[in-house]
C-alpha atoms as a PDB file:
ATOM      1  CA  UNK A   1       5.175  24.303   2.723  1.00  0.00           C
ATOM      2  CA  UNK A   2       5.504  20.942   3.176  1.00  0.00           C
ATOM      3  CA  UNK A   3       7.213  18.292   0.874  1.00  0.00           C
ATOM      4  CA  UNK A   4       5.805  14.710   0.025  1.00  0.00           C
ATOM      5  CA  UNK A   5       7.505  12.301   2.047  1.00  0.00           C
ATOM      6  CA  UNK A   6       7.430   8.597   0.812  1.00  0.00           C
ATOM      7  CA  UNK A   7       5.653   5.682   2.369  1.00  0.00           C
ATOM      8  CA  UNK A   8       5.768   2.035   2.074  1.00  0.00           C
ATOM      9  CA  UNK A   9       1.833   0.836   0.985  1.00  0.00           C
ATOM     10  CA  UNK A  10       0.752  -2.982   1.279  1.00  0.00           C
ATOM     11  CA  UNK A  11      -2.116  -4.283  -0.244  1.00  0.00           C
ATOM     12  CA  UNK A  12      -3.537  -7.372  -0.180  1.00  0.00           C
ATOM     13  CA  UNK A  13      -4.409  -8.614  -3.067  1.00  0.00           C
ATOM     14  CA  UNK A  14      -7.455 -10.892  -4.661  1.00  0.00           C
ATOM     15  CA  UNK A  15     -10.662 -12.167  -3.909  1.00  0.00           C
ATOM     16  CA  UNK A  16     -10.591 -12.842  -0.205  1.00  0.00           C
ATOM     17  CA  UNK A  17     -10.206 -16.598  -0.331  1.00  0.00           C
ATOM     18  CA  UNK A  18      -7.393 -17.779   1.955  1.00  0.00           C
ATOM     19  CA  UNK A  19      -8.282 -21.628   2.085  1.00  0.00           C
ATOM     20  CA  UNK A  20      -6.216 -22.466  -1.188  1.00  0.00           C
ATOM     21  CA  UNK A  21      -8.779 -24.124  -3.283  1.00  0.00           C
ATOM     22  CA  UNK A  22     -10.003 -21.133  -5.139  1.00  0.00           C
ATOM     23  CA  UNK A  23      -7.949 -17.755  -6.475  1.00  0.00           C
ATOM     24  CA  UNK A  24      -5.667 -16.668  -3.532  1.00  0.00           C
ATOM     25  CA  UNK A  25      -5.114 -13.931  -1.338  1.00  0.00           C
ATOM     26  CA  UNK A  26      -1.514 -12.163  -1.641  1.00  0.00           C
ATOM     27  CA  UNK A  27       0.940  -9.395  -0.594  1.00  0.00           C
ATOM     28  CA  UNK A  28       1.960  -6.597  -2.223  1.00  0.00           C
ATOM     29  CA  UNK A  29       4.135  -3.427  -1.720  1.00  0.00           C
ATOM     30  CA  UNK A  30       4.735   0.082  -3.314  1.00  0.00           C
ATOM     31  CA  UNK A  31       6.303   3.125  -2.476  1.00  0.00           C
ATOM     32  CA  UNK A  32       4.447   6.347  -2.940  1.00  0.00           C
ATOM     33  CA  UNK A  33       4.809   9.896  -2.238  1.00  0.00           C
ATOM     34  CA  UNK A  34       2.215  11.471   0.255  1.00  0.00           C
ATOM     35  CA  UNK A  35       2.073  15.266   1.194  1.00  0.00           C
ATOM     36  CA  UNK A  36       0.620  14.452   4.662  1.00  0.00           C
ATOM     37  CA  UNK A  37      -0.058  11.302   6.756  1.00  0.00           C
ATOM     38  CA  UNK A  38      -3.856  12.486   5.969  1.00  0.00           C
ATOM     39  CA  UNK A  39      -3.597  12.118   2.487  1.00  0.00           C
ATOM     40  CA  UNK A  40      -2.069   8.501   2.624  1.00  0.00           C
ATOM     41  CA  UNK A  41      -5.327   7.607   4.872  1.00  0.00           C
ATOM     42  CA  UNK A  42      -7.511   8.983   1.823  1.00  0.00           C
ATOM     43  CA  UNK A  43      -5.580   6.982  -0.402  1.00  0.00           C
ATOM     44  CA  UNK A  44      -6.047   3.619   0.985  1.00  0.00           C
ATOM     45  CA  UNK A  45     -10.254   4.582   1.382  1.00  0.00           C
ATOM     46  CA  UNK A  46     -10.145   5.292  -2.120  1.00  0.00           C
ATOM     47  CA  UNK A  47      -8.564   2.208  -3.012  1.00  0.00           C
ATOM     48  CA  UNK A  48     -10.964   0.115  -1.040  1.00  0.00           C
ATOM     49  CA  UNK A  49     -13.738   1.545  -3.082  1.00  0.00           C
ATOM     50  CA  UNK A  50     -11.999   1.090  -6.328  1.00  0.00           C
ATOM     51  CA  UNK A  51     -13.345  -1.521  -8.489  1.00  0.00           C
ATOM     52  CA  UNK A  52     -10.748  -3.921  -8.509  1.00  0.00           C
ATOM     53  CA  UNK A  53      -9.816  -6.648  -5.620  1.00  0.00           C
ATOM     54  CA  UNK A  54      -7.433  -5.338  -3.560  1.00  0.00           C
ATOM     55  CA  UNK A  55      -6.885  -3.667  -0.453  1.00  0.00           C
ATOM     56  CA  UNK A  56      -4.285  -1.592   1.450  1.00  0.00           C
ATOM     57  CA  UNK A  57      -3.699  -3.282   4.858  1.00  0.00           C
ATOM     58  CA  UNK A  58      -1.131  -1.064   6.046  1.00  0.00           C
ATOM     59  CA  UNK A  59       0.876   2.235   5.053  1.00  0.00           C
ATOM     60  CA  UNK A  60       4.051   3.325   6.615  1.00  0.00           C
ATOM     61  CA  UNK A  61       5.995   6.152   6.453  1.00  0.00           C
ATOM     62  CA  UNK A  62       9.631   5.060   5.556  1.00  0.00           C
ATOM     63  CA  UNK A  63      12.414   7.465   7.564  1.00  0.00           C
ATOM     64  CA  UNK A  64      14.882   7.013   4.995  1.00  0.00           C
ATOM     65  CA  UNK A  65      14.443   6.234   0.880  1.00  0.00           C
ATOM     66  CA  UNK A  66      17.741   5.547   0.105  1.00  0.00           C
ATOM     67  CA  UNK A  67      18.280   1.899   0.064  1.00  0.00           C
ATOM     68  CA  UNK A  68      20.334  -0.631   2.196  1.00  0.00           C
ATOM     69  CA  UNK A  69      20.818  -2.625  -0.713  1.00  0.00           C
ATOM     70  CA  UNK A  70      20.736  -2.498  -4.126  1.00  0.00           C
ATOM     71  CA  UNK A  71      21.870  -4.096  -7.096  1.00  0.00           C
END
């Protein structure tokens, strides 16, 4: 049996336009927990179909959870 492992998920976020004059395009992070690399992959497909106007861009799968900082 295998436990979910976390994984750092960016999205980018809005409506595509990166010139400035309309809505912008931004960054954002989460952390989720994945059962398999395979399932993270069917994550982000689901979330481009989704209905709202973002997109993950990248998912990595983060070695350690505990943080180097926090306050």
């Amino acid at each position: 049996m295998t436990l979910p492992a976390a994984y750092l998920v960016v999205y980018e976020v809005g409506n595509d336009y990166h010139c400035g004059c309309c809505r912008r395009t931004w960054t954002e992070v989460d952390t989720l927990e994945f059962d398999s690399p395979e399932a993270a992959v069917e994550y982000a497909e689901n979330v481009r179909k989704g209905a709202d106007d973002r997109k993950v861009t990248a998912i990595y799968k983060l070695l350690n959870e505990k943080p180097v900082y926090e306050n």
